[in-house]
PDB file of N, CA and C in Angstrom:
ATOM      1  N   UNK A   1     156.618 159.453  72.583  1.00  0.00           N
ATOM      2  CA  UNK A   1     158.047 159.211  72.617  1.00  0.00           C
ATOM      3  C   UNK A   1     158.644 159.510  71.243  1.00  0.00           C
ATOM      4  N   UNK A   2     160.037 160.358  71.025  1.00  0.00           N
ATOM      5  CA  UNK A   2     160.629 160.740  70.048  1.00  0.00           C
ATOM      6  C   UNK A   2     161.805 160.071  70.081  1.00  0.00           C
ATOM      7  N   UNK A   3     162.624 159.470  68.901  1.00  0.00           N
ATOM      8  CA  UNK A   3     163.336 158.834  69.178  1.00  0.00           C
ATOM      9  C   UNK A   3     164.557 159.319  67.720  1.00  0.00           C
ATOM     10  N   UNK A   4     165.723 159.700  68.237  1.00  0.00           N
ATOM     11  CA  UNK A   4     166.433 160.163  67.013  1.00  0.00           C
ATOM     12  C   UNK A   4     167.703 159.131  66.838  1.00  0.00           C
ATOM     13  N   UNK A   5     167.768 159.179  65.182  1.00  0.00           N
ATOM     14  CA  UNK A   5     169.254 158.379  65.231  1.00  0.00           C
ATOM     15  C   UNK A   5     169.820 158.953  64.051  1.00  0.00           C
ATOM     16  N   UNK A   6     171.292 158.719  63.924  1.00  0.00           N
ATOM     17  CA  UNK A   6     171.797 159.298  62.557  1.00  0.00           C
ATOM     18  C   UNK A   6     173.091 158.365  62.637  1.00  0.00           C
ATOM     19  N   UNK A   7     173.740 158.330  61.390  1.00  0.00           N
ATOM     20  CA  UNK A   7     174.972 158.098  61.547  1.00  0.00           C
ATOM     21  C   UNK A   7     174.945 155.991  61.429  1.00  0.00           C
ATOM     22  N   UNK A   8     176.159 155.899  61.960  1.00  0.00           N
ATOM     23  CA  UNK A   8     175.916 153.945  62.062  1.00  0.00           C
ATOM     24  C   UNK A   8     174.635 153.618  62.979  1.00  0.00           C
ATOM     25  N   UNK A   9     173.873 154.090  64.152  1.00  0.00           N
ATOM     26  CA  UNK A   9     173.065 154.023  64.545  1.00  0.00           C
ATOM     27  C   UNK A   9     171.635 153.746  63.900  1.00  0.00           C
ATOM     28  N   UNK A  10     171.571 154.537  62.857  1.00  0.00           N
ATOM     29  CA  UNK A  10     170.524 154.867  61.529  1.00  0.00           C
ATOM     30  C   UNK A  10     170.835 153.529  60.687  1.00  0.00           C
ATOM     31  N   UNK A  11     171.949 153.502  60.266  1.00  0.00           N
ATOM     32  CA  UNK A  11     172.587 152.312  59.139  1.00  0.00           C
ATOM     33  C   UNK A  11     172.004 151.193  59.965  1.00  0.00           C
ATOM     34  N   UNK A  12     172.348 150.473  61.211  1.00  0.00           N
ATOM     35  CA  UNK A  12     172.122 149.623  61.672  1.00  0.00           C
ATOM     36  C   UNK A  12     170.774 149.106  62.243  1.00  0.00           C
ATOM     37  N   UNK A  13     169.705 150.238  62.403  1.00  0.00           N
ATOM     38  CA  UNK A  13     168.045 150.282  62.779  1.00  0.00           C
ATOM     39  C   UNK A  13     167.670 149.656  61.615  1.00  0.00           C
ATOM     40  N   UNK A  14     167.866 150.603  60.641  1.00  0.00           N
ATOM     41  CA  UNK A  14     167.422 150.037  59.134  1.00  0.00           C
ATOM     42  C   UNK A  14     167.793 148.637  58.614  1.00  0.00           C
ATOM     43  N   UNK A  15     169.162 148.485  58.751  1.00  0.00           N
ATOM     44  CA  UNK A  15     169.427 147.150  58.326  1.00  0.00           C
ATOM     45  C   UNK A  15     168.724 145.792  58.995  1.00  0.00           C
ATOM     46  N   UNK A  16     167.836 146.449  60.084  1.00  0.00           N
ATOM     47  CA  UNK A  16     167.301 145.488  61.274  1.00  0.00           C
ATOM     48  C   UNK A  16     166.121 145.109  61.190  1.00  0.00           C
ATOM     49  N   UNK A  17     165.356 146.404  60.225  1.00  0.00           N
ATOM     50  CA  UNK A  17     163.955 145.918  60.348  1.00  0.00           C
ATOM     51  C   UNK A  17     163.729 144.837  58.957  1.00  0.00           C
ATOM     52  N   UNK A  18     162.793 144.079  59.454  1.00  0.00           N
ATOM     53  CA  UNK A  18     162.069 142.800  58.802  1.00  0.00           C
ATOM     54  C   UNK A  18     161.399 143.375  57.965  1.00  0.00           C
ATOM     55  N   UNK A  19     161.130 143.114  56.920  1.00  0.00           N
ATOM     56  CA  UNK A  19     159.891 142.927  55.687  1.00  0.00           C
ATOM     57  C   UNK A  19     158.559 143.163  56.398  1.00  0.00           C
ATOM     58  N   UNK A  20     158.727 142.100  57.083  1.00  0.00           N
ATOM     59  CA  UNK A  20     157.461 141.846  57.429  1.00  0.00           C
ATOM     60  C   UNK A  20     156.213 142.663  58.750  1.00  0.00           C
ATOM     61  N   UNK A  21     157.573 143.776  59.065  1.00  0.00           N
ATOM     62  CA  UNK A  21     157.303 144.504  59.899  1.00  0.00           C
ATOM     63  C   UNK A  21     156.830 146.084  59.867  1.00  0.00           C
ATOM     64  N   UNK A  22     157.352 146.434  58.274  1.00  0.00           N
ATOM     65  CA  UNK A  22     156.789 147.556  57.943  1.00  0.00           C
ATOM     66  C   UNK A  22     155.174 147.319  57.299  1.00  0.00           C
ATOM     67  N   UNK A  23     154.627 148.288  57.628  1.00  0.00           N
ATOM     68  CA  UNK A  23     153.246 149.007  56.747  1.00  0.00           C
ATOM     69  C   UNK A  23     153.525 149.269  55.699  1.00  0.00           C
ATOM     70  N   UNK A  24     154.176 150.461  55.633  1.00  0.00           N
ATOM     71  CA  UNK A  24     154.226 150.912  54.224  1.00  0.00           C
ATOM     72  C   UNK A  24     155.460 152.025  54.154  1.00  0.00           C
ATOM     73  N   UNK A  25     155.235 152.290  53.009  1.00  0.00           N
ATOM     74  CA  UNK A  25     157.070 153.323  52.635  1.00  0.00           C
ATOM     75  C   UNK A  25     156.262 154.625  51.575  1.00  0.00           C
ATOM     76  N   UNK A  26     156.703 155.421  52.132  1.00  0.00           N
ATOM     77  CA  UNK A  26     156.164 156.736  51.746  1.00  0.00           C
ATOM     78  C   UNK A  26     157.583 157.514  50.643  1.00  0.00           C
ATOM     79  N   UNK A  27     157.460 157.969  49.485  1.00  0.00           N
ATOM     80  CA  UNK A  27     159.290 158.635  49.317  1.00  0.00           C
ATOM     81  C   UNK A  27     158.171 160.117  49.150  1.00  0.00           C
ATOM     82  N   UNK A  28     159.085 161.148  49.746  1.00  0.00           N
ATOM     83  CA  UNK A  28     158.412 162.204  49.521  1.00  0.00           C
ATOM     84  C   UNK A  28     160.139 163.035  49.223  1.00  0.00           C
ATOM     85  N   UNK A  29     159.654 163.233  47.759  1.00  0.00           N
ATOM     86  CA  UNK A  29     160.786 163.747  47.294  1.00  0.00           C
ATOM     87  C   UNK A  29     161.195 165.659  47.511  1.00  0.00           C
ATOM     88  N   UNK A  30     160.189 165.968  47.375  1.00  0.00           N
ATOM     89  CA  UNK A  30     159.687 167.614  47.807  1.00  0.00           C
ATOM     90  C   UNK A  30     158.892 168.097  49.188  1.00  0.00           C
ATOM     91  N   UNK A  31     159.865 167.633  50.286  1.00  0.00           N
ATOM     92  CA  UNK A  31     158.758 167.852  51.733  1.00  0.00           C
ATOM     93  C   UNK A  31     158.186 169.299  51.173  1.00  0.00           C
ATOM     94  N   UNK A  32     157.185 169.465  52.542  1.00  0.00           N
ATOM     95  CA  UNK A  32     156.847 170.555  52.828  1.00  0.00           C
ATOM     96  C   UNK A  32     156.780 170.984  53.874  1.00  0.00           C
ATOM     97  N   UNK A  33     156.778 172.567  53.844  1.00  0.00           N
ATOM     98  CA  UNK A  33     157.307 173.188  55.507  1.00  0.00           C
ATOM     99  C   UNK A  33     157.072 172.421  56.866  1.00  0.00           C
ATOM    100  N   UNK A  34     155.941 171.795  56.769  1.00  0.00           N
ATOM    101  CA  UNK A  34     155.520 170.903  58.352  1.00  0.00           C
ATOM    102  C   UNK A  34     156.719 169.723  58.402  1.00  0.00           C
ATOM    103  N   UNK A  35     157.682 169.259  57.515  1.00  0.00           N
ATOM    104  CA  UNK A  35     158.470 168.879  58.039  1.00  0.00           C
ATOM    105  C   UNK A  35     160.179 169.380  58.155  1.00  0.00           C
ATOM    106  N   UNK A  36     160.874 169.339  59.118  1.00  0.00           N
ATOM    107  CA  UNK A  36     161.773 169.868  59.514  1.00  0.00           C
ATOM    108  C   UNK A  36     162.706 170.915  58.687  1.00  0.00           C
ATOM    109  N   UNK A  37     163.465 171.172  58.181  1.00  0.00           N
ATOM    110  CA  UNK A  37     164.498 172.025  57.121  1.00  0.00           C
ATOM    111  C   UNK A  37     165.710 170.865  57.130  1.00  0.00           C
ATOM    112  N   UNK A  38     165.992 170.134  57.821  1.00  0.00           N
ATOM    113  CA  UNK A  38     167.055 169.285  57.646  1.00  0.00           C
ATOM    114  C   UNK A  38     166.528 168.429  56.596  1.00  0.00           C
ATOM    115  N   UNK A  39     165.315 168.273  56.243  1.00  0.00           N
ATOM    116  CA  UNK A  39     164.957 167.016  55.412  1.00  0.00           C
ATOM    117  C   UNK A  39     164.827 167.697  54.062  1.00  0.00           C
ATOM    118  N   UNK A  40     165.735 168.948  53.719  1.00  0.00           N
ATOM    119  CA  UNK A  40     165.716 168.922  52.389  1.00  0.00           C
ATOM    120  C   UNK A  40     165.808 168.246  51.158  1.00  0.00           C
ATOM    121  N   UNK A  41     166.764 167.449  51.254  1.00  0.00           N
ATOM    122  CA  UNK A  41     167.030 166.346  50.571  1.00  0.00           C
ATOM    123  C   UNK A  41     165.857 165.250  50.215  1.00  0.00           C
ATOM    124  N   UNK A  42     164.867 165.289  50.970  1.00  0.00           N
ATOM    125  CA  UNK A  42     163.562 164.497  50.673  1.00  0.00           C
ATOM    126  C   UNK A  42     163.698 163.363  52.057  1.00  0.00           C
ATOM    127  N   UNK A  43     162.492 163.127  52.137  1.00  0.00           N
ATOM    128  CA  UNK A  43     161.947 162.380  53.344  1.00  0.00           C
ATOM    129  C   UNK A  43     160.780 160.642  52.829  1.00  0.00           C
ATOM    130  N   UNK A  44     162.027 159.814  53.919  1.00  0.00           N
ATOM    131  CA  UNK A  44     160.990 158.233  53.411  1.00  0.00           C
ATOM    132  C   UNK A  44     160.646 158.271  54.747  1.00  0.00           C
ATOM    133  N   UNK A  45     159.421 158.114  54.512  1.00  0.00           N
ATOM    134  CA  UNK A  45     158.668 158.054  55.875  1.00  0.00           C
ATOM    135  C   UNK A  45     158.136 156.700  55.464  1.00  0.00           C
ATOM    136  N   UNK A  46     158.736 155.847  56.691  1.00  0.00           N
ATOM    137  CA  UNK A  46     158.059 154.140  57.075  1.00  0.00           C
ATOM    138  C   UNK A  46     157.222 154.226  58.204  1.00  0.00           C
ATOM    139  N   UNK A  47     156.121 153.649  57.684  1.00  0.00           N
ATOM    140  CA  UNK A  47     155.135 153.225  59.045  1.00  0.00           C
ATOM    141  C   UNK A  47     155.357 151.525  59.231  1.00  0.00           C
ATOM    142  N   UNK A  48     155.500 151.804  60.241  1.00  0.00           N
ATOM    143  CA  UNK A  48     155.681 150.297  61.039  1.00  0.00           C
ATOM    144  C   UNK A  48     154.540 150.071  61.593  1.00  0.00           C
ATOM    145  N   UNK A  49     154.521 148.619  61.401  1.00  0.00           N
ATOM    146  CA  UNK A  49     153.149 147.598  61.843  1.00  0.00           C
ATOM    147  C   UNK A  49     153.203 148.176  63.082  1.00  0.00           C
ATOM    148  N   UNK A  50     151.842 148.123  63.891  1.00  0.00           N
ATOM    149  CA  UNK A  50     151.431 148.578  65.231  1.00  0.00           C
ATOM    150  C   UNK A  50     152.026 147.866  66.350  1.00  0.00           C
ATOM    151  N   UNK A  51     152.250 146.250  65.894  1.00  0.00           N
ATOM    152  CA  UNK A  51     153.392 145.617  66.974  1.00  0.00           C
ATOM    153  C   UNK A  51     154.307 146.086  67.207  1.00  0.00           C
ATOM    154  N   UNK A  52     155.068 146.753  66.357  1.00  0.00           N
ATOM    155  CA  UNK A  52     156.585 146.466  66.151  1.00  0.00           C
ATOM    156  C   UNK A  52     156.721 147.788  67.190  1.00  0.00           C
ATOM    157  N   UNK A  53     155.803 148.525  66.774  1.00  0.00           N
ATOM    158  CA  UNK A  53     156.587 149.998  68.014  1.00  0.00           C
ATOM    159  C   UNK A  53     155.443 149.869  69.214  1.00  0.00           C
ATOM    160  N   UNK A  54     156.569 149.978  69.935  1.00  0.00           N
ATOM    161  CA  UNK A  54     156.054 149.628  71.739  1.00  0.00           C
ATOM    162  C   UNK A  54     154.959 150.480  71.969  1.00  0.00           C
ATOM    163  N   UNK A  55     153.879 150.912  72.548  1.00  0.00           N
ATOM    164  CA  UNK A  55     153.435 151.551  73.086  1.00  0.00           C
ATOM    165  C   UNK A  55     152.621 152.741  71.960  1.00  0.00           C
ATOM    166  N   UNK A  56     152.500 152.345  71.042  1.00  0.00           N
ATOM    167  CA  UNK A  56     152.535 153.237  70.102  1.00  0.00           C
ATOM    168  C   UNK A  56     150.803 153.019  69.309  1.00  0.00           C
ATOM    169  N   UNK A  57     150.248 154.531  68.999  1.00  0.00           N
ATOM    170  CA  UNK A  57     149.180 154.104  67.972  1.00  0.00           C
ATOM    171  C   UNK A  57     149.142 154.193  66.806  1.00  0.00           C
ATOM    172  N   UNK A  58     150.092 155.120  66.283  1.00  0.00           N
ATOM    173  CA  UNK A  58     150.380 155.246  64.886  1.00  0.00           C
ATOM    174  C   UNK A  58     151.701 155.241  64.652  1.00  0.00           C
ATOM    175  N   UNK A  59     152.497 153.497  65.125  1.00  0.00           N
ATOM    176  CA  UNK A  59     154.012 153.861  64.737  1.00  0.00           C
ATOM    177  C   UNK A  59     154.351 154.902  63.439  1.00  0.00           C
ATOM    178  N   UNK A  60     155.833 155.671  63.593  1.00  0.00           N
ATOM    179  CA  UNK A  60     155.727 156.081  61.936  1.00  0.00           C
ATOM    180  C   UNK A  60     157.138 156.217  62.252  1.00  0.00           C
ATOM    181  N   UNK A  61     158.506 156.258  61.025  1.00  0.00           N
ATOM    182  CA  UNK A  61     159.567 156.696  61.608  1.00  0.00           C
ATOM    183  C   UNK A  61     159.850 157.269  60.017  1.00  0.00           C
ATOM    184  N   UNK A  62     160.350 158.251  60.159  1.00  0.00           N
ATOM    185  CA  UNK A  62     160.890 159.802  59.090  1.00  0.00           C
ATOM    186  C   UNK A  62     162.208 159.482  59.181  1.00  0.00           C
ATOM    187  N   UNK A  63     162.760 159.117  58.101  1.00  0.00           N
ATOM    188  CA  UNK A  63     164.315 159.324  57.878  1.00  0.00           C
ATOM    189  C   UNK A  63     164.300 160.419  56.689  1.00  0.00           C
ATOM    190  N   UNK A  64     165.117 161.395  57.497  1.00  0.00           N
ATOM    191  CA  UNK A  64     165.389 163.152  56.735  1.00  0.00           C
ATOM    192  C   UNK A  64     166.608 163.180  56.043  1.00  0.00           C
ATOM    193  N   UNK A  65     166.934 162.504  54.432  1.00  0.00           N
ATOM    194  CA  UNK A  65     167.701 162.727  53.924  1.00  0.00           C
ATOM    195  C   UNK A  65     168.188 164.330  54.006  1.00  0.00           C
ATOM    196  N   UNK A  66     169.958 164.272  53.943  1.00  0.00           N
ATOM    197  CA  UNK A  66     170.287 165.492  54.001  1.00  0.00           C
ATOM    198  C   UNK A  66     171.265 165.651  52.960  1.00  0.00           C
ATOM    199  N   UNK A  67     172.539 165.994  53.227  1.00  0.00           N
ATOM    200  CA  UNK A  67     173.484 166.152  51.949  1.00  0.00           C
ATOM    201  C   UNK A  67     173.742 164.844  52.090  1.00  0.00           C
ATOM    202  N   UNK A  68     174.414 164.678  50.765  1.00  0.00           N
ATOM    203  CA  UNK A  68     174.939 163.263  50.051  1.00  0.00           C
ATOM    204  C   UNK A  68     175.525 162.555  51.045  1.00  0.00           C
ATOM    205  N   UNK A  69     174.836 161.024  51.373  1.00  0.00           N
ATOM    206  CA  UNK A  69     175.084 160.074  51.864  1.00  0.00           C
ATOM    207  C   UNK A  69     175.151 160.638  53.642  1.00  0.00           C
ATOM    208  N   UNK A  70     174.158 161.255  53.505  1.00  0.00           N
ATOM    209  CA  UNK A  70     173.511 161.512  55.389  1.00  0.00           C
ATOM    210  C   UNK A  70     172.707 161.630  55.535  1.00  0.00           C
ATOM    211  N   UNK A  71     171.882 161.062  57.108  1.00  0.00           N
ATOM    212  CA  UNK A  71     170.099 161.228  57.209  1.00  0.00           C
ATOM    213  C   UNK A  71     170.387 161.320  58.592  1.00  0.00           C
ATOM    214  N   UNK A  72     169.100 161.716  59.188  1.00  0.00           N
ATOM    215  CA  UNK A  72     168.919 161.649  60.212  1.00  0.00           C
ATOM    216  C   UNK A  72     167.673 161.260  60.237  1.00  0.00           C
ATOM    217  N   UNK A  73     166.904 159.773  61.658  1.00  0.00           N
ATOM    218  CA  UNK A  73     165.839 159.462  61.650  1.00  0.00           C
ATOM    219  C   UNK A  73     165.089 159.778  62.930  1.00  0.00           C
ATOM    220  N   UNK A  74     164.022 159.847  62.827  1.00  0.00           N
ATOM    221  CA  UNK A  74     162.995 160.401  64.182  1.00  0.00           C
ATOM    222  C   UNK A  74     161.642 159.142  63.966  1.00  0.00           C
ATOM    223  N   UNK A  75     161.741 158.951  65.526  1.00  0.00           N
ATOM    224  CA  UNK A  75     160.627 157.904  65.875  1.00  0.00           C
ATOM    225  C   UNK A  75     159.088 158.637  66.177  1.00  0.00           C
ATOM    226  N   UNK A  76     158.382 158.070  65.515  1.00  0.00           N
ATOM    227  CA  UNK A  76     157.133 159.421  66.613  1.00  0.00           C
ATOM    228  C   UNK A  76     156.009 158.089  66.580  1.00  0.00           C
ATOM    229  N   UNK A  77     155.448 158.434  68.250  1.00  0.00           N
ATOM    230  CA  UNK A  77     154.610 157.271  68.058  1.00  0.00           C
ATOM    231  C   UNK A  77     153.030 157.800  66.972  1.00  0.00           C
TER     232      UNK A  77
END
């Protein structure tokens, strides 16, 4: 399951998750080609604890900074 958000949608996921629910926080300031061209701007990839995403074995969710003060995020289990 892929799951996209951007915009107040994005603002409001984020503002939602718990402390206690992420794994870990990745900043990858210089992607590379395997991830999208929108994520020029650099990519924080959060892995979420294995509870928190439904159905999932390696929650992970990619928010693709883009130009100033925009992202777009993708769920991948």
């Amino acid at each position: 399951m892929q799951s996209r958000l951007s915009g107040n949608d994005l603002t409001t996921f984020l503002q939602s998750l718990m402390s206690d629910t992420i794994e870990s926080i990745e900043i990858i300031s210089n992607p590379s080609a395997q991830y999208e061209a929108e994520g020029s701007g650099g990519i924080i990839n959060i892995r979420l604890k294995k509870a928190v995403a439904r159905n999932s074995m390696e929650p992970l969710l990619l928010v693709l900074l883009k130009a100033k003060n925009t992202a777009t995020a993708a769920m991948y289990p």
